[in-house]
PDB file of N, CA and C in Angstrom:
ATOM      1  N   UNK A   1       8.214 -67.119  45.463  1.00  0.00           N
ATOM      2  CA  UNK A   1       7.360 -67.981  44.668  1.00  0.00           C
ATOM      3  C   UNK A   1       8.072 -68.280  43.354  1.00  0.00           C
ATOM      4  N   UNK A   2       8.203 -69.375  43.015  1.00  0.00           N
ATOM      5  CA  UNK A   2       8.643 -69.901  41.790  1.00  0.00           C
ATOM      6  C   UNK A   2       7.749 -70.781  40.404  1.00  0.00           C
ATOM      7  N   UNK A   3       7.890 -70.256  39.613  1.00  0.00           N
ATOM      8  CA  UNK A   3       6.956 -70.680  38.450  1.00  0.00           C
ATOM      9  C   UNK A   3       7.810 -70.519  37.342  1.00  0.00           C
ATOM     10  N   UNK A   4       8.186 -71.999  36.676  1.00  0.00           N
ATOM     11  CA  UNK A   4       8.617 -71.962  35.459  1.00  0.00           C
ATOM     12  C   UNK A   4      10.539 -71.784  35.885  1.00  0.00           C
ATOM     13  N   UNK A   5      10.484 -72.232  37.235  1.00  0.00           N
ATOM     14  CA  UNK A   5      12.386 -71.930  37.501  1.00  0.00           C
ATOM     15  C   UNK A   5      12.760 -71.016  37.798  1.00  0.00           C
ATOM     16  N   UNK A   6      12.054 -69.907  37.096  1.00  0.00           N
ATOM     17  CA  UNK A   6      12.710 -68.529  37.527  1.00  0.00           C
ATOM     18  C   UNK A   6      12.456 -67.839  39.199  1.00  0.00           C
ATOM     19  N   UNK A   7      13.780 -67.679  39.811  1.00  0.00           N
ATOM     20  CA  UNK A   7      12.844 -66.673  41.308  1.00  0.00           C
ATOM     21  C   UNK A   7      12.976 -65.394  40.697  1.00  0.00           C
ATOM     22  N   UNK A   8      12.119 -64.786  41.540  1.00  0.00           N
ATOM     23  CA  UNK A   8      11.870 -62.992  41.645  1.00  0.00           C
ATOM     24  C   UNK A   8      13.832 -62.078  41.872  1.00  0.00           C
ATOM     25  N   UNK A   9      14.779 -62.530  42.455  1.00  0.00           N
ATOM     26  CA  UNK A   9      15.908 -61.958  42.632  1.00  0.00           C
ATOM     27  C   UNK A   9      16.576 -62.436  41.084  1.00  0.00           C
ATOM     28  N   UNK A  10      16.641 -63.541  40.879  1.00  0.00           N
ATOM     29  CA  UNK A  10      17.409 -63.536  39.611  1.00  0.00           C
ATOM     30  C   UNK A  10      16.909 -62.949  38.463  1.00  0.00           C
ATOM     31  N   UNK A  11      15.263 -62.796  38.258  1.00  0.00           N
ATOM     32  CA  UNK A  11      14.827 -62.098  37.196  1.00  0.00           C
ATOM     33  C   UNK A  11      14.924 -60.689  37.646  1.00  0.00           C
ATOM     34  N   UNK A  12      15.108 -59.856  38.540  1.00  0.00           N
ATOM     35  CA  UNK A  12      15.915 -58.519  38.781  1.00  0.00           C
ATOM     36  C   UNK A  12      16.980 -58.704  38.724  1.00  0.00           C
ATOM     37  N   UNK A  13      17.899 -58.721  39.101  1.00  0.00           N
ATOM     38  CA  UNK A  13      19.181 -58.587  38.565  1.00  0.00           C
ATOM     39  C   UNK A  13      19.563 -59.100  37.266  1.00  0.00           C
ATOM     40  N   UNK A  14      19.106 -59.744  36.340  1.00  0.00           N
ATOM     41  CA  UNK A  14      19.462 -60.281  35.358  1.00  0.00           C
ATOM     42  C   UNK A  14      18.505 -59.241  34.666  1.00  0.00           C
ATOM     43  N   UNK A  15      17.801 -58.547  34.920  1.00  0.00           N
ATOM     44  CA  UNK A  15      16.958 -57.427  34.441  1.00  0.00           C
ATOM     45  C   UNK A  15      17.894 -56.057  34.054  1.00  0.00           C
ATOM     46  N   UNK A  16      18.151 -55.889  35.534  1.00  0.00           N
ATOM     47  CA  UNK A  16      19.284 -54.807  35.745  1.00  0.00           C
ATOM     48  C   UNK A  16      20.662 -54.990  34.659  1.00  0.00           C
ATOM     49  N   UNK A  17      21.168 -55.912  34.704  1.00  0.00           N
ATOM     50  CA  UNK A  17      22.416 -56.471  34.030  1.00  0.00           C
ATOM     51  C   UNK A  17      21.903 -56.218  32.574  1.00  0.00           C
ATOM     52  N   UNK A  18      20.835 -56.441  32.084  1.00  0.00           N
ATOM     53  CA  UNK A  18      20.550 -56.720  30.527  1.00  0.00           C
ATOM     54  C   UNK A  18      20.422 -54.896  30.191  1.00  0.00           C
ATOM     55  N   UNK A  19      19.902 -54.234  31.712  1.00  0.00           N
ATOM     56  CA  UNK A  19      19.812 -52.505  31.174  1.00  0.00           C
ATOM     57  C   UNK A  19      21.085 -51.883  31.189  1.00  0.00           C
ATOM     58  N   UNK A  20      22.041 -52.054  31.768  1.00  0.00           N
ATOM     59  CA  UNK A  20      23.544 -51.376  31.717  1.00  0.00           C
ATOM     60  C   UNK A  20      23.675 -51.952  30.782  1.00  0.00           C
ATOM     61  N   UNK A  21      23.585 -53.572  30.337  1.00  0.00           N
ATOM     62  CA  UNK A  21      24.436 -53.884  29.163  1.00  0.00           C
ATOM     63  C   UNK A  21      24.437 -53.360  27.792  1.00  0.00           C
ATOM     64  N   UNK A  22      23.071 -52.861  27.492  1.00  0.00           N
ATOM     65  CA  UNK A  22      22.430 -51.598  26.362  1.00  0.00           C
ATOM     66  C   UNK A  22      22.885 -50.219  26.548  1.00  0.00           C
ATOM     67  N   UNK A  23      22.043 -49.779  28.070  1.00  0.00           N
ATOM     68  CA  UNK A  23      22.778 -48.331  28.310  1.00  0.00           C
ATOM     69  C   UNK A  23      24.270 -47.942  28.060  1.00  0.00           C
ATOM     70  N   UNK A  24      24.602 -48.229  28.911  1.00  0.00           N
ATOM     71  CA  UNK A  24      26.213 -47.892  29.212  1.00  0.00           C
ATOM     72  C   UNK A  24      26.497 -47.421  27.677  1.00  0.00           C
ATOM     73  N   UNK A  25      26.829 -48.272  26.702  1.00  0.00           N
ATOM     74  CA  UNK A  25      27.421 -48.111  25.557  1.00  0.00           C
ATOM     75  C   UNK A  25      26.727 -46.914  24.523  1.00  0.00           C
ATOM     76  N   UNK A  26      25.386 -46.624  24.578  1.00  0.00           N
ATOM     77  CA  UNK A  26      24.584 -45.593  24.223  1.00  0.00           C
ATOM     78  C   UNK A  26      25.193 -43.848  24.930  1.00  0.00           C
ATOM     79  N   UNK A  27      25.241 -44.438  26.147  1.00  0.00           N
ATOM     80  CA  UNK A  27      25.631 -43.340  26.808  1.00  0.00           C
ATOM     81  C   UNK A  27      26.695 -42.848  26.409  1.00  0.00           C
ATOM     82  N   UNK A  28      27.677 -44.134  26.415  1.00  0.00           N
ATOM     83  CA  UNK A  28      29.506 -43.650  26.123  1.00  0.00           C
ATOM     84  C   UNK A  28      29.100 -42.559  24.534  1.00  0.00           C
ATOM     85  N   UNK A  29      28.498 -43.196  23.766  1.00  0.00           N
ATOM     86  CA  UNK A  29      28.038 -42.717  22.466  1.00  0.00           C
ATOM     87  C   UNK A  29      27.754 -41.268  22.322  1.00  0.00           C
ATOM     88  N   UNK A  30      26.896 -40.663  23.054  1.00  0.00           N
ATOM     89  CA  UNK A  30      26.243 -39.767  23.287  1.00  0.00           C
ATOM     90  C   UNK A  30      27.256 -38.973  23.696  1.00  0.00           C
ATOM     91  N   UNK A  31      28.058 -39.347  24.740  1.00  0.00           N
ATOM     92  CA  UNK A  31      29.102 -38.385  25.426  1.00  0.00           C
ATOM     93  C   UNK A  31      29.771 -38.381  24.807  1.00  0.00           C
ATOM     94  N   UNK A  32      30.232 -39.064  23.971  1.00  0.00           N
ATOM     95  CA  UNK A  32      31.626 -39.103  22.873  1.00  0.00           C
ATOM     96  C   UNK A  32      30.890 -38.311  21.810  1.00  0.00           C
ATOM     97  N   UNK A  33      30.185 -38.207  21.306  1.00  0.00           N
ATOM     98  CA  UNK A  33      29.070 -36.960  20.255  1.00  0.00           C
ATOM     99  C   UNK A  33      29.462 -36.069  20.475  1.00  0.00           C
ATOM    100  N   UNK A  34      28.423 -35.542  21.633  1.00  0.00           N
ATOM    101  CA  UNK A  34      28.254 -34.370  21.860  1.00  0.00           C
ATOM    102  C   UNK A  34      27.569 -34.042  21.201  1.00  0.00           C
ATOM    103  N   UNK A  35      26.696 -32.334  22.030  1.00  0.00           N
ATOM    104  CA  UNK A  35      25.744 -31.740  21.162  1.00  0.00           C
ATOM    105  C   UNK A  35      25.889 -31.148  19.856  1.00  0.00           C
ATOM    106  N   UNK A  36      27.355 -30.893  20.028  1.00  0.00           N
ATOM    107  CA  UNK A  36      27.329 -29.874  18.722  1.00  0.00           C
ATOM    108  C   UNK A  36      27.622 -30.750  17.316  1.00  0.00           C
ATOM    109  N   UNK A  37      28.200 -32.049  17.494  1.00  0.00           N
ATOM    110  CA  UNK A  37      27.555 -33.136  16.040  1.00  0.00           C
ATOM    111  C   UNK A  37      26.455 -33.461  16.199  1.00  0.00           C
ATOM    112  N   UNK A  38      25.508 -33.543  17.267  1.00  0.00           N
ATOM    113  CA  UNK A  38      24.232 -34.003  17.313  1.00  0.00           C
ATOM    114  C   UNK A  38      23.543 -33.030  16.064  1.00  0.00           C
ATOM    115  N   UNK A  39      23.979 -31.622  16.783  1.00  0.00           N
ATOM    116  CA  UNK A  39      23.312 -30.465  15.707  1.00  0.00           C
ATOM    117  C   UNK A  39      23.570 -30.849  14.116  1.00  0.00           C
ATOM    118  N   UNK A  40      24.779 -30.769  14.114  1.00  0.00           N
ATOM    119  CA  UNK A  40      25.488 -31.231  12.563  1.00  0.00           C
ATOM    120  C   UNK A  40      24.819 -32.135  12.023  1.00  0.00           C
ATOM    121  N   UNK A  41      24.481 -33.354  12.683  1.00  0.00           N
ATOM    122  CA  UNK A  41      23.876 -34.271  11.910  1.00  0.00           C
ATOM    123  C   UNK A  41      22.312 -34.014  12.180  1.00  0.00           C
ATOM    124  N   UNK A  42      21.581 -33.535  12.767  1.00  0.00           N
ATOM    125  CA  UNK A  42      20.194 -32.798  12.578  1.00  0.00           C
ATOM    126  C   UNK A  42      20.301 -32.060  11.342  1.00  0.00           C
ATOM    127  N   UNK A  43      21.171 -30.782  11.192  1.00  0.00           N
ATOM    128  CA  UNK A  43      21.126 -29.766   9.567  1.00  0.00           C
ATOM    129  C   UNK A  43      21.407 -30.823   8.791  1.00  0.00           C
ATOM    130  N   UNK A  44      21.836 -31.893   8.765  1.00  0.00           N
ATOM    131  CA  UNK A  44      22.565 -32.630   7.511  1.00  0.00           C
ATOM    132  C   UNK A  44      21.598 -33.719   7.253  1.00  0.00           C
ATOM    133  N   UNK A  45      20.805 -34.517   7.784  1.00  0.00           N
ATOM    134  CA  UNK A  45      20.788 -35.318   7.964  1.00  0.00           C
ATOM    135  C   UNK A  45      19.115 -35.348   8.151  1.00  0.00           C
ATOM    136  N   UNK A  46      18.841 -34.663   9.111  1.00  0.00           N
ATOM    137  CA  UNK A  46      17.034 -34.562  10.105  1.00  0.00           C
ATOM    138  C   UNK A  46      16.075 -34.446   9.659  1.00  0.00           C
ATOM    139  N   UNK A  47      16.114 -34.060   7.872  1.00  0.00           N
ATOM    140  CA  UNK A  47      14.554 -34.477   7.240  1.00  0.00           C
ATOM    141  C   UNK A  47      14.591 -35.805   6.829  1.00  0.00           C
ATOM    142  N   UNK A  48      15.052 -36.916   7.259  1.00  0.00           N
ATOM    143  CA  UNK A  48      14.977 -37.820   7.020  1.00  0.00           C
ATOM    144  C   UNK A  48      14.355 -38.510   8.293  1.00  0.00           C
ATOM    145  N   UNK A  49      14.375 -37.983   9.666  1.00  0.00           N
ATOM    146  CA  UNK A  49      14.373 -38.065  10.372  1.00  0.00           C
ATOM    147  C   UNK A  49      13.277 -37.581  10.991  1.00  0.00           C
ATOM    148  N   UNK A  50      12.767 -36.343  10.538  1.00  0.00           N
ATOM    149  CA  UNK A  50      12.007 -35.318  10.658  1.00  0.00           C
ATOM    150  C   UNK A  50      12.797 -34.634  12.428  1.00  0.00           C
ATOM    151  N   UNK A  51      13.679 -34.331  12.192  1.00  0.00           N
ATOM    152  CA  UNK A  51      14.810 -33.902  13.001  1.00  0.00           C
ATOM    153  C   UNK A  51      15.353 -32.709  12.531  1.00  0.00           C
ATOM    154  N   UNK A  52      14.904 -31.650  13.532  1.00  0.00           N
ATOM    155  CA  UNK A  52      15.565 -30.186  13.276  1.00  0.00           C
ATOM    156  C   UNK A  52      16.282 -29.718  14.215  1.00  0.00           C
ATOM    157  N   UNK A  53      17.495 -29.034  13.741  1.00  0.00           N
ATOM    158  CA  UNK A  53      18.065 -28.408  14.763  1.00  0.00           C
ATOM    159  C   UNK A  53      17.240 -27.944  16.439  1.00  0.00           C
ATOM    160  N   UNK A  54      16.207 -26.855  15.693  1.00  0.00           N
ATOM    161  CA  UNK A  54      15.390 -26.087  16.682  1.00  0.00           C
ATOM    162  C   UNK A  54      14.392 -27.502  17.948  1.00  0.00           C
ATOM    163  N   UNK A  55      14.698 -28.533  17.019  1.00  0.00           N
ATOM    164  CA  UNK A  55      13.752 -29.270  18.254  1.00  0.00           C
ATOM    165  C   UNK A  55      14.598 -30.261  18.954  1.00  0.00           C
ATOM    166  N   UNK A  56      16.081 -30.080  18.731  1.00  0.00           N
ATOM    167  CA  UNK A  56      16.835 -30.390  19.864  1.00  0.00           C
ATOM    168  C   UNK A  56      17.459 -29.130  20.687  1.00  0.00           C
ATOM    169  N   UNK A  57      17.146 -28.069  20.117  1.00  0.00           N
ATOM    170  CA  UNK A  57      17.285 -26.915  21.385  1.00  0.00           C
ATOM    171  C   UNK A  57      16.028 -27.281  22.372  1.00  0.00           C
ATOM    172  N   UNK A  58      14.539 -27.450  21.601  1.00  0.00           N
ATOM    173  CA  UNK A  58      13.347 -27.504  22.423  1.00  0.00           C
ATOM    174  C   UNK A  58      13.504 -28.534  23.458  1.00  0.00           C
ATOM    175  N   UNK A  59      14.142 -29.450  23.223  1.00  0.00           N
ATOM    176  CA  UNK A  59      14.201 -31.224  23.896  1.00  0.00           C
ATOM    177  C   UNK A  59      15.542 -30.482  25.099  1.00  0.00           C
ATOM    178  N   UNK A  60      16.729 -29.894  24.746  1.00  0.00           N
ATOM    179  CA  UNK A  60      17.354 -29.727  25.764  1.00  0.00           C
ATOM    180  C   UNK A  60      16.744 -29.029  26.639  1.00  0.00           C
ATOM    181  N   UNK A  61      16.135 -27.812  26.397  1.00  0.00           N
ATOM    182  CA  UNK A  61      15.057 -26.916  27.365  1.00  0.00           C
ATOM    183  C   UNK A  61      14.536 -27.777  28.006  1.00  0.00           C
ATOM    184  N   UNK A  62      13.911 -28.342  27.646  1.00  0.00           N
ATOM    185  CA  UNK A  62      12.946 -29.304  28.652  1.00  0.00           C
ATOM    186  C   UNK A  62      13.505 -30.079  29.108  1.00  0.00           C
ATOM    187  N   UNK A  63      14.024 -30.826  29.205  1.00  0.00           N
ATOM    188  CA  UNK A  63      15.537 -31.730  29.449  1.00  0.00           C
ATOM    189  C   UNK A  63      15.963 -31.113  30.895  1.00  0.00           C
ATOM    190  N   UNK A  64      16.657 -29.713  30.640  1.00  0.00           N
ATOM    191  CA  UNK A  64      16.983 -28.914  31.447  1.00  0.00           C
ATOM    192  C   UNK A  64      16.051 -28.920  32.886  1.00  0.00           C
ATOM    193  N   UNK A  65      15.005 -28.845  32.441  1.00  0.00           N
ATOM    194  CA  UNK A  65      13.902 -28.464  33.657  1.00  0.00           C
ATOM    195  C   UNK A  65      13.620 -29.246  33.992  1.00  0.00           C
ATOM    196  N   UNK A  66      13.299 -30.773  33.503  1.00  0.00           N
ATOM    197  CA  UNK A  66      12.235 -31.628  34.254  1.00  0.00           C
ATOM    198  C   UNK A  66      13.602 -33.000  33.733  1.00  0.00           C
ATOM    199  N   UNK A  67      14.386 -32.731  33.289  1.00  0.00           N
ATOM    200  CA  UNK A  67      15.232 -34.576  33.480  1.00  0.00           C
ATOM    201  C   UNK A  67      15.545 -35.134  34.578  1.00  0.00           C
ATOM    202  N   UNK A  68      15.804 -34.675  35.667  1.00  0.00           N
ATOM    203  CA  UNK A  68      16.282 -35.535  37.339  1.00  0.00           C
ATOM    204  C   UNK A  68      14.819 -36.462  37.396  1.00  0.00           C
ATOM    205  N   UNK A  69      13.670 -35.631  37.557  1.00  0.00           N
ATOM    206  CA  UNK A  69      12.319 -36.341  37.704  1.00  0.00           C
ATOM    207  C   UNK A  69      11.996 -37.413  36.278  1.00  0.00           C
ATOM    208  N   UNK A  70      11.725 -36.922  35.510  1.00  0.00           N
ATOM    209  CA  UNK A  70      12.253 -37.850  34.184  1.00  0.00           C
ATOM    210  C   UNK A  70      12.240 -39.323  34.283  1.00  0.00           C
ATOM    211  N   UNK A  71      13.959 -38.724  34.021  1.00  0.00           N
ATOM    212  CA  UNK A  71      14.698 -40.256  34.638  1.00  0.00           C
ATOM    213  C   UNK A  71      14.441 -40.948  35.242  1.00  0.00           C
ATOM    214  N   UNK A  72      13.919 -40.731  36.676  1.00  0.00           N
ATOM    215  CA  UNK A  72      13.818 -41.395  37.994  1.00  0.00           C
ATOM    216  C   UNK A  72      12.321 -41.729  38.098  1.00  0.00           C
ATOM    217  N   UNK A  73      11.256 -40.730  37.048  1.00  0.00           N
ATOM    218  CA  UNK A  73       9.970 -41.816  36.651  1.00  0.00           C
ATOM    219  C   UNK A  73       9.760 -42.961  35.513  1.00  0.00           C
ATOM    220  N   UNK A  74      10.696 -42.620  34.924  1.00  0.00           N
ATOM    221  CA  UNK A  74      10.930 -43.517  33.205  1.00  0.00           C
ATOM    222  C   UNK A  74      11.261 -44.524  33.445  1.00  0.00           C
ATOM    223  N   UNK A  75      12.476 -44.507  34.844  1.00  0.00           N
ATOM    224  CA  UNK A  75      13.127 -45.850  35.293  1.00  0.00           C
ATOM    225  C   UNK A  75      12.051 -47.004  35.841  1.00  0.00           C
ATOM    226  N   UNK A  76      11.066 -46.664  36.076  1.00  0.00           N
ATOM    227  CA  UNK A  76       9.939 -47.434  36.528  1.00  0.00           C
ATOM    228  C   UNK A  76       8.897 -47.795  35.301  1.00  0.00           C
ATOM    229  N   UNK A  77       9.103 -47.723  34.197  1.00  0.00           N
ATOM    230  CA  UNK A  77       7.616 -47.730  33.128  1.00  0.00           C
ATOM    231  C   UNK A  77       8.708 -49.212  32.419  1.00  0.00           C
ATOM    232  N   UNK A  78       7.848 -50.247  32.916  1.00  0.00           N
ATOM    233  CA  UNK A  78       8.793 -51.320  31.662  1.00  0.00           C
ATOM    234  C   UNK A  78       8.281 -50.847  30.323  1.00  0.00           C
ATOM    235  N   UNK A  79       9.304 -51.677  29.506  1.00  0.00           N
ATOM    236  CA  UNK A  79       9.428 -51.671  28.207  1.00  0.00           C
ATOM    237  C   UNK A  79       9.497 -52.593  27.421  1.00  0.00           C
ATOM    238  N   UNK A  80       8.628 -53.373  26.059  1.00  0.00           N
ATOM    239  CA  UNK A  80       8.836 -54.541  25.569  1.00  0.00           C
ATOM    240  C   UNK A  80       9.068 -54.465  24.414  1.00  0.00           C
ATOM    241  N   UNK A  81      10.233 -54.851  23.651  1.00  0.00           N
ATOM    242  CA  UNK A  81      10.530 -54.766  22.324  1.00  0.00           C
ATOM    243  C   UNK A  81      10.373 -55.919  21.734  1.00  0.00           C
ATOM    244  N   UNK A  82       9.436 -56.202  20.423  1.00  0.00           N
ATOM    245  CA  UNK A  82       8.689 -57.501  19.989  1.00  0.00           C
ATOM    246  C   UNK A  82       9.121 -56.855  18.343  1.00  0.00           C
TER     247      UNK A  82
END
């Protein structure tokens, strides 16, 4: 069904394409960090933030246990930034 030009395959994949094109580079970010500047810049940085060391130990814990499921439910909740 078409309304307004767009079909249903090009607005998925052009969906998909617009989420790697954000992710990917976040990710590289993150992996190029690492936790232990993450920490550094939490003590330095995280009352600005309201960011403490201790609640990125809490976030990896949990992380630890429940991220495979997570991920793979999060990937389904759209998101609209206005």
């Amino acid at each position: 069904m078409r309304e307004g030009g767009a079909s249903f395959p090009g607005v998925v994949a052009v969906g998909t394409l617009g989420s790697l094109v954000v992710q990917l580079p976040l990710y590289a970010l993150g992996r190029c960090a690492g936790g232990e500047r993450l920490r550094g810049f939490a003590e330095r940085h995280g009352a600005w933030l309201t960011l403490a060391p201790a609640d990125l130990e809490r976030a990896e814990g949990w992380f630890a246990r429940h991220g495979r499921k997570a991920v793979f439910l999060c990937r389904f909740v759209p998101a609209c930034a206005r």
